[in-house]
C-alpha atoms as a PDB file:
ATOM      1  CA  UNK A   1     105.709 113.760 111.747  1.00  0.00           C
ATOM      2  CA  UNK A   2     105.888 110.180 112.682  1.00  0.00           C
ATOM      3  CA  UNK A   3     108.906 107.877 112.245  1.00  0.00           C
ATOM      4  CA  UNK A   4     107.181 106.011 109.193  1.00  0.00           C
ATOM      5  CA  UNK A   5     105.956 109.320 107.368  1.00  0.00           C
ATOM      6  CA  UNK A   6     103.287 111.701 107.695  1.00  0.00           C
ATOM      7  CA  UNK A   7     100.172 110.544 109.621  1.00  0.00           C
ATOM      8  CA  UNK A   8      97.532 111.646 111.984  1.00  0.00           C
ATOM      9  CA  UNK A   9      97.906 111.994 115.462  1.00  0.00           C
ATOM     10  CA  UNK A  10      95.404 109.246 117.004  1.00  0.00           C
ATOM     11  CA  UNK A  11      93.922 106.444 114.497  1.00  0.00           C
ATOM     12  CA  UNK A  12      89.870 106.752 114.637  1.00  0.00           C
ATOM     13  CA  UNK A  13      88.597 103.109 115.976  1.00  0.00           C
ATOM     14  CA  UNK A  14      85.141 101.784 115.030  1.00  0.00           C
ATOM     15  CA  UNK A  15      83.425  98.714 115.225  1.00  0.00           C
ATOM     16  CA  UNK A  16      83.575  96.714 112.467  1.00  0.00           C
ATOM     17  CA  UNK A  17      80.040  96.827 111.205  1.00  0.00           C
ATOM     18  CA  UNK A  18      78.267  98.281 108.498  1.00  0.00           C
ATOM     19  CA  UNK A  19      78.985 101.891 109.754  1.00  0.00           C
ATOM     20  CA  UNK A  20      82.167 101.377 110.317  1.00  0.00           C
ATOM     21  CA  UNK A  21      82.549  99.741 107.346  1.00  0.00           C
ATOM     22  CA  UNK A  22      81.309 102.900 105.321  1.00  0.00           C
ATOM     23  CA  UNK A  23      83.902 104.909 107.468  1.00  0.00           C
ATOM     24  CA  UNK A  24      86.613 103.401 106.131  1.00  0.00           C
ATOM     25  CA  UNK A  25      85.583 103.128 102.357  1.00  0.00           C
ATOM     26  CA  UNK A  26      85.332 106.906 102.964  1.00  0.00           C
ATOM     27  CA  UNK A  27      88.785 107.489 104.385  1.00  0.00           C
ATOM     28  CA  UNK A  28      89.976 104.702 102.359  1.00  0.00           C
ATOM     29  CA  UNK A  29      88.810 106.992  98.910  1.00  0.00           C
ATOM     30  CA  UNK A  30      90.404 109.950 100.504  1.00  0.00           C
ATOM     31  CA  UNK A  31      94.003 107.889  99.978  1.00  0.00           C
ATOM     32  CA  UNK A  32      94.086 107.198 104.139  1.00  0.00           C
ATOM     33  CA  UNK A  33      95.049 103.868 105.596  1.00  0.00           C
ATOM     34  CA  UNK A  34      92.699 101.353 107.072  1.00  0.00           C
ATOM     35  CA  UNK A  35      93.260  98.407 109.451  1.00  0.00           C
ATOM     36  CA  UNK A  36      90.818  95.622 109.365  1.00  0.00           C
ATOM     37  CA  UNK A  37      90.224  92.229 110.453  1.00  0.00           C
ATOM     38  CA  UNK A  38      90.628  89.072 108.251  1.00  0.00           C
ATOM     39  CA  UNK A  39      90.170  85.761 108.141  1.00  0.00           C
ATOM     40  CA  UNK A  40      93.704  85.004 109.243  1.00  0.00           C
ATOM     41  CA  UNK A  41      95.101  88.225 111.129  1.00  0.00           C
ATOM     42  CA  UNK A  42      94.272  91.700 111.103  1.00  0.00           C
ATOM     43  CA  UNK A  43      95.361  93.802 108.092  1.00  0.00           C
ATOM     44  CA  UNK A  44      96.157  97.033 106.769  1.00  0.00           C
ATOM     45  CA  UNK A  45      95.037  98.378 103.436  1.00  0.00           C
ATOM     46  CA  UNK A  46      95.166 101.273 101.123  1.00  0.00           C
ATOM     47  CA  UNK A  47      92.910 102.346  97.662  1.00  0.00           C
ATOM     48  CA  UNK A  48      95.039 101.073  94.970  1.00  0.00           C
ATOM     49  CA  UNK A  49      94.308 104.714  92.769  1.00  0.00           C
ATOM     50  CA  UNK A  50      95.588 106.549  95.952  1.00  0.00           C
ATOM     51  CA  UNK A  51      98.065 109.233  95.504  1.00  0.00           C
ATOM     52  CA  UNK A  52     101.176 107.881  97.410  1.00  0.00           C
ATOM     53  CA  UNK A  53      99.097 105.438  99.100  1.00  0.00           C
ATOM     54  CA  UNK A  54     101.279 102.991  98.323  1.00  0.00           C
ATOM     55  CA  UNK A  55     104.527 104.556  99.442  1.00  0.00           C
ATOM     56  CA  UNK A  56     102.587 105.592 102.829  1.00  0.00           C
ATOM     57  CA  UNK A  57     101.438 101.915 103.479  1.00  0.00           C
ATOM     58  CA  UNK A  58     105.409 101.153 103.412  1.00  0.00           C
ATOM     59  CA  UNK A  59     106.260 103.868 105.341  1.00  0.00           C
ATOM     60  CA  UNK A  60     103.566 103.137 108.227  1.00  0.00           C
ATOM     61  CA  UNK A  61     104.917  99.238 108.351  1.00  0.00           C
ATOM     62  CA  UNK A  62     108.873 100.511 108.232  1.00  0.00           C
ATOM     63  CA  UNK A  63     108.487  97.504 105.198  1.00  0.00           C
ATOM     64  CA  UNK A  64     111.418  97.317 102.883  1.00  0.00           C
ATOM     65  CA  UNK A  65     110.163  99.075  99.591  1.00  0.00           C
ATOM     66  CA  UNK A  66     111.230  95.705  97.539  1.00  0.00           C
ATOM     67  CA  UNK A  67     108.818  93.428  99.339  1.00  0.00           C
ATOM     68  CA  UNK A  68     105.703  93.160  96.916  1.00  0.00           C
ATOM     69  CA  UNK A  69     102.083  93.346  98.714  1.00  0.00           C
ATOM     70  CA  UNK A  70      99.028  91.300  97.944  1.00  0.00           C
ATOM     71  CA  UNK A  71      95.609  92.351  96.376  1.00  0.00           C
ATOM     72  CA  UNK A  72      92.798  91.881  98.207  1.00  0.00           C
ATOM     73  CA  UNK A  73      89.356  91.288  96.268  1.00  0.00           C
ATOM     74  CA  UNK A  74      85.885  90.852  96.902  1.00  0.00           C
ATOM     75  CA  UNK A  75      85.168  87.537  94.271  1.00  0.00           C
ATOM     76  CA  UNK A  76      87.154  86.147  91.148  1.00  0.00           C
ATOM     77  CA  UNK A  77      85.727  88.543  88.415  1.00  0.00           C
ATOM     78  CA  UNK A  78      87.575  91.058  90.376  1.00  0.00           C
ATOM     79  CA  UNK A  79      90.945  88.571  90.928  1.00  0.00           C
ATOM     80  CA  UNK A  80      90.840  87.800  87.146  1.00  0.00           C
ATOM     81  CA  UNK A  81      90.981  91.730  86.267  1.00  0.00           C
ATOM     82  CA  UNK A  82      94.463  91.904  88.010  1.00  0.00           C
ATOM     83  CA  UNK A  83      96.074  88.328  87.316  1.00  0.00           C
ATOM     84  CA  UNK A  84      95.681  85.599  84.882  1.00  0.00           C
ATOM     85  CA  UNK A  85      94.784  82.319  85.792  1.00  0.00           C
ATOM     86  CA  UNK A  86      96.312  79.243  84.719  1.00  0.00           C
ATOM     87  CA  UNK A  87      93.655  76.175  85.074  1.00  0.00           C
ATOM     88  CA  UNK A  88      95.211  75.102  88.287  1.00  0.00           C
ATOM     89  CA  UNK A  89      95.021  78.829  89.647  1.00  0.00           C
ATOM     90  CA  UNK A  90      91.545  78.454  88.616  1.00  0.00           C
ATOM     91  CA  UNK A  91      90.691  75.393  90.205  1.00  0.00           C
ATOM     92  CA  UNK A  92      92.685  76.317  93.574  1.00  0.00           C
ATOM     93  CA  UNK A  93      90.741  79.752  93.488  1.00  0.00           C
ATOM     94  CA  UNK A  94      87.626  77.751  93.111  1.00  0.00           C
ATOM     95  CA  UNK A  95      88.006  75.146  96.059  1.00  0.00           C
ATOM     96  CA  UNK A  96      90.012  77.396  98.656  1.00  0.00           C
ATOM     97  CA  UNK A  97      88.526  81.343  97.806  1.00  0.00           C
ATOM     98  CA  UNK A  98      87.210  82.569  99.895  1.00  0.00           C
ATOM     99  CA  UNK A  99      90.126  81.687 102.466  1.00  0.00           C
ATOM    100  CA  UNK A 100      93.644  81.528 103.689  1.00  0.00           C
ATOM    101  CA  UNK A 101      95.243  80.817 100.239  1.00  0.00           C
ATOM    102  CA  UNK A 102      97.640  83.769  98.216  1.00  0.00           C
ATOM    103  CA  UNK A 103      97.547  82.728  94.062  1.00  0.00           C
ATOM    104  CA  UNK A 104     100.832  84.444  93.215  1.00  0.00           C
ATOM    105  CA  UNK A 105      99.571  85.539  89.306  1.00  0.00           C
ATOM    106  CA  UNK A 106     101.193  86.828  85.944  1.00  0.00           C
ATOM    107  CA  UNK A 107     100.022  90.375  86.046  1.00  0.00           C
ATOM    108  CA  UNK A 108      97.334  90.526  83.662  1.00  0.00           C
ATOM    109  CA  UNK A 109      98.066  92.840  81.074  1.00  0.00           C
ATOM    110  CA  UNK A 110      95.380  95.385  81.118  1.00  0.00           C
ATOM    111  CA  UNK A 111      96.046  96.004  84.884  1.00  0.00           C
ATOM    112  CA  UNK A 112      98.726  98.218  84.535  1.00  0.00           C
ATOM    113  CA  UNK A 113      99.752  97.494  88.192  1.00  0.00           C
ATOM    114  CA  UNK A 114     102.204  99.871  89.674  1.00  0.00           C
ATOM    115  CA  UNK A 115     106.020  98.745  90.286  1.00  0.00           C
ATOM    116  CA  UNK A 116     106.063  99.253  94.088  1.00  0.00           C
ATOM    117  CA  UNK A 117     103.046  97.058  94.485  1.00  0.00           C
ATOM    118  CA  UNK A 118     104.572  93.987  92.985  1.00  0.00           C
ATOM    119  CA  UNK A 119     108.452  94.843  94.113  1.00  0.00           C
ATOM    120  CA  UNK A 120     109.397  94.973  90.375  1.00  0.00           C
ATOM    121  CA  UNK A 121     107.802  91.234  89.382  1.00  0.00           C
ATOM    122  CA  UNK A 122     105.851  90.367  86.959  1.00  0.00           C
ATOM    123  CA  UNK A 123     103.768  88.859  88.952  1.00  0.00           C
ATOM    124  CA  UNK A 124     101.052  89.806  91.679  1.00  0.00           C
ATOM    125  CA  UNK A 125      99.763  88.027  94.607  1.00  0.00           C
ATOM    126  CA  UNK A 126      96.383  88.071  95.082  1.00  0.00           C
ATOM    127  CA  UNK A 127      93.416  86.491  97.888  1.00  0.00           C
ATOM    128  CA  UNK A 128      89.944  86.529  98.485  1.00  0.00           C
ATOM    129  CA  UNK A 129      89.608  86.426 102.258  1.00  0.00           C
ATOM    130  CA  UNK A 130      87.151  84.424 103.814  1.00  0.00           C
ATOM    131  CA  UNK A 131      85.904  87.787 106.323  1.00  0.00           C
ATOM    132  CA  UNK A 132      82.951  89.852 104.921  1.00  0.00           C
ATOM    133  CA  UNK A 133      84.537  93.212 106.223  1.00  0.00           C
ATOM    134  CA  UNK A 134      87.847  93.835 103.405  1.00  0.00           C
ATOM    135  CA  UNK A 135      85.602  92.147 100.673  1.00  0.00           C
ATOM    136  CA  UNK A 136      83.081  94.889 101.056  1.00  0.00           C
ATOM    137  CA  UNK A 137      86.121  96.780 101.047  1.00  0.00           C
ATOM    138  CA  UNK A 138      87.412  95.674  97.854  1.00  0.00           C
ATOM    139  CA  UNK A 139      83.560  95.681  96.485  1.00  0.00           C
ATOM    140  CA  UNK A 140      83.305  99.379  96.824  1.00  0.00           C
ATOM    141  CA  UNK A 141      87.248 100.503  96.009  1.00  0.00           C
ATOM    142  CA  UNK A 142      88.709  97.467  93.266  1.00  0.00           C
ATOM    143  CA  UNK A 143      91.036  95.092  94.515  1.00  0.00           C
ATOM    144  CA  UNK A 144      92.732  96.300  97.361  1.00  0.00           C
ATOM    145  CA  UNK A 145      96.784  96.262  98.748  1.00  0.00           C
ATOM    146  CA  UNK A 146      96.542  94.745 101.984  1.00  0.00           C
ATOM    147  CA  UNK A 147      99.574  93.448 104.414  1.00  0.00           C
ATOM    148  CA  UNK A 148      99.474  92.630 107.310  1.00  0.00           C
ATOM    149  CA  UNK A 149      98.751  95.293 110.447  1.00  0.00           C
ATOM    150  CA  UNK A 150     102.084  95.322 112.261  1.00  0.00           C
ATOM    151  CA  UNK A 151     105.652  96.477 111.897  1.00  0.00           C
ATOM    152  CA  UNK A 152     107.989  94.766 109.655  1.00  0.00           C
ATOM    153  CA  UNK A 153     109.748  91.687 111.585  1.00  0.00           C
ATOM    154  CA  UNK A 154     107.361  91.868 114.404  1.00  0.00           C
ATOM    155  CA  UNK A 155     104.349  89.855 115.471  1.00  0.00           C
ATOM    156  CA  UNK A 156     101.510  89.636 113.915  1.00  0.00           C
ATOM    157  CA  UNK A 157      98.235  91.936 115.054  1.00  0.00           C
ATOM    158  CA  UNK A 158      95.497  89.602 116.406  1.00  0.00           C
ATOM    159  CA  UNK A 159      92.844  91.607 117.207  1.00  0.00           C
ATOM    160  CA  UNK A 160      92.277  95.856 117.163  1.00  0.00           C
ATOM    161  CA  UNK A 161      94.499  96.675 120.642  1.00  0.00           C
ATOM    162  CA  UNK A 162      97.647  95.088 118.797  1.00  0.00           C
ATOM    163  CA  UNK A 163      97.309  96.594 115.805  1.00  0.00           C
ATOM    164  CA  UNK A 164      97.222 100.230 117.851  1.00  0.00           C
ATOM    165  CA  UNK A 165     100.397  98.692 120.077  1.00  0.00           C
ATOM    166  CA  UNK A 166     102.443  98.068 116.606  1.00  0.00           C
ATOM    167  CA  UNK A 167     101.049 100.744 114.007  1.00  0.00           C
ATOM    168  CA  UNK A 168      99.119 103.640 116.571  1.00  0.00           C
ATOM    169  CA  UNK A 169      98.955 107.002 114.449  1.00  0.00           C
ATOM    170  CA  UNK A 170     100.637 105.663 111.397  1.00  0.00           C
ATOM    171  CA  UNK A 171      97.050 104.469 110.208  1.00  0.00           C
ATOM    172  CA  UNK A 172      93.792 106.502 110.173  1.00  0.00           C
ATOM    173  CA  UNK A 173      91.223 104.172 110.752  1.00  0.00           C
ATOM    174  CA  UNK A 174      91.329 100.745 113.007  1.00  0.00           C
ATOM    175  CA  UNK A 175      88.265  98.308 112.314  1.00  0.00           C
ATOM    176  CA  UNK A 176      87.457  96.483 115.318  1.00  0.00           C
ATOM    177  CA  UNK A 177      85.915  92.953 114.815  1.00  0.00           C
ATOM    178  CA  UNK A 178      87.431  91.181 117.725  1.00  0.00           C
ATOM    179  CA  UNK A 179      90.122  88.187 117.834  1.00  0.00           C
ATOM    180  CA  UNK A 180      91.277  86.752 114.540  1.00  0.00           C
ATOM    181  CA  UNK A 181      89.592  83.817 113.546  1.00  0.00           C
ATOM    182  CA  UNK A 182      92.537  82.111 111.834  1.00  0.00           C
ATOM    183  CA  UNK A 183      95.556  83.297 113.302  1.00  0.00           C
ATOM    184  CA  UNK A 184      97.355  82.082 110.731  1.00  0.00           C
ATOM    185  CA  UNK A 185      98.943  83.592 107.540  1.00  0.00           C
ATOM    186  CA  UNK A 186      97.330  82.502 104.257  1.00  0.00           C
ATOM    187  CA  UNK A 187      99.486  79.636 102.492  1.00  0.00           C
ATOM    188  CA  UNK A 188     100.785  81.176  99.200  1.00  0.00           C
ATOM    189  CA  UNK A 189     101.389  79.426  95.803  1.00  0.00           C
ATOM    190  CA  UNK A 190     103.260  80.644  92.909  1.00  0.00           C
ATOM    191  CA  UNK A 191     100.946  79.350  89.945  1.00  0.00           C
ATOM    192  CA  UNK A 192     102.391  81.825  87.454  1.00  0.00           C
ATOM    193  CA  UNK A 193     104.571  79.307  86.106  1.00  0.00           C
ATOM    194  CA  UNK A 194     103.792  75.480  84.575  1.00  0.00           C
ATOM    195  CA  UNK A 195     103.996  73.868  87.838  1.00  0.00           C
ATOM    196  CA  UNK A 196     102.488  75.572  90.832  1.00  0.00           C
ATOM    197  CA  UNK A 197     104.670  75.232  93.941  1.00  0.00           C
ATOM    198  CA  UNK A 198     104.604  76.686  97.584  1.00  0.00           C
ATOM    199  CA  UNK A 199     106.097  79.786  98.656  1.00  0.00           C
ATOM    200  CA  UNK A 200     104.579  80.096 102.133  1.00  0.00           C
ATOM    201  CA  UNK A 201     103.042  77.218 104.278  1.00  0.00           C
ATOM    202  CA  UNK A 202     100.103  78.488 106.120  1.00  0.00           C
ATOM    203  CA  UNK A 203      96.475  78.112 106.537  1.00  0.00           C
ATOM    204  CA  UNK A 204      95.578  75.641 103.635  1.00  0.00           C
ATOM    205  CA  UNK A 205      97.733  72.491 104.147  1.00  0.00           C
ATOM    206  CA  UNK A 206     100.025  71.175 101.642  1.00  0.00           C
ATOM    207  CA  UNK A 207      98.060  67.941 101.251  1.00  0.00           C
ATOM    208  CA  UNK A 208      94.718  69.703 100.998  1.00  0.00           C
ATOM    209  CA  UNK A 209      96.148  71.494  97.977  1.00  0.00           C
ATOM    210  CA  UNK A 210      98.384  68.631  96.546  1.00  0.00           C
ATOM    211  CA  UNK A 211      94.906  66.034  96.744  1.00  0.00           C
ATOM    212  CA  UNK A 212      92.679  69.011  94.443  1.00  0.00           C
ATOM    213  CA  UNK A 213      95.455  69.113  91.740  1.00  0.00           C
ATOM    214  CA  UNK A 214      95.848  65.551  91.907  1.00  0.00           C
ATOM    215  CA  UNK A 215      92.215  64.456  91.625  1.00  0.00           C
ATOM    216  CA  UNK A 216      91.978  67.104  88.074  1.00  0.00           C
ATOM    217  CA  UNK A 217      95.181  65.494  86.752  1.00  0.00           C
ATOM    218  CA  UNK A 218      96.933  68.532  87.072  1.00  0.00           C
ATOM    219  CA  UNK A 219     100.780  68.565  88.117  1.00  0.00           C
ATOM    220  CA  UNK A 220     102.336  70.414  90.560  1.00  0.00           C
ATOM    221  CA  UNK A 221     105.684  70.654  92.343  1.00  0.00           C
ATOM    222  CA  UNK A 222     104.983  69.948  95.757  1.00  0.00           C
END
């Protein structure tokens, strides 16, 4: 037993190419957890349909069970099927996906998105990362719940070693694809109200977003 729940004794690491890649949609399918680079830092993800896989995912960060995680998925079709998209969502989504921007959605109604995932909101953050390895992911399993690799209130994982350092048996399956490009969290806007606004500053500048609203003749509140 390890101090964030039930887990294996070593995680399995693999490179993070097409056969690893296949490795981890398998042990991702059998409800284990999988750590994987991004476009930003490394993260760690779970099959949405998994029994418990949610509750384990908390349990392997030590993450306070109110703090709602964020949907990763492999193109907008897939985005749309969990959230609904206002048109500045839409034409954020457009312009910045795939990359280091989090549209924070009204749940779409059909999704039927369990309470734990979204901390109780009605609302559900969701991405499409700009890193080929969790949108093939997603592609195979649905949108995905991925946070990031590392203990709550520590550093962020970087590359493969410091997700190991931080998370070690609590996951089953490390993807290794080397450094981080971005190193930096994804910026995340609320857009489930009238006027979007920022939550998070990160990897898309205020500006950038501020000048594509702007130039539509859609408002904003930032």
């Amino acid at each position: 037993m390890t101090r964030g729940g039930r887990g294996p004794t070593r995680a399995r690491l693999l490179p993070d190419d097409e056969i690893g890649r296949a490795a981890a949609i398998e042990v991702l399918r059998a409800g284990g957890l999988v750590a994987m680079p991004t476009d930003t830092v490394y993260g760690v993800g779970v099959a949405l349909d998994a029994k418990d896989g949610l509750a384990r995912l908390f349990a392997a960060k030590d993450r306070p069970l109110d703090r709602a995680i964020v949907l990763l998925a492999a193109d907008l079709e897939q985005a749309a099927s969990v959230g609904v998209f206002s048109a500045a969502a839409r034409l954020l989504a457009e312009r910045f996906w795939p990359g280091g921007l989090t549209l924070v959605l009204l749940q779409a109604p059909e999704a039927r998105l369990p309470a734990e995932l979204t901390g109780g909101a009605a609302t559900i953050g969701v991405r499409i990362p700009d890193h080929e390895s969790p949108r093939s992911l997603a592609r195979a399993l649905g949108p995905m719940p991925v946070t990031s690799a590392n203990l709550s209130g520590q550093p962020d994982a970087q590359d493969a070693s410091e997700v190991l350092a931080q998370l070690g048996p609590r996951v089953n399956l490390v993807l290794d694809g080397g450094r981080a490009r971005g190193g930096i969290p994804s910026t995340v806007v609320d857009s489930s109200d009238e006027l979007p606004r920022i939550l998070r500053a990160g990897a898309i500048s205020t500006a950038d977003l501020a000048a594509v609203l702007a130039a539509a003749g859609l408002a904003h509140a930032f």
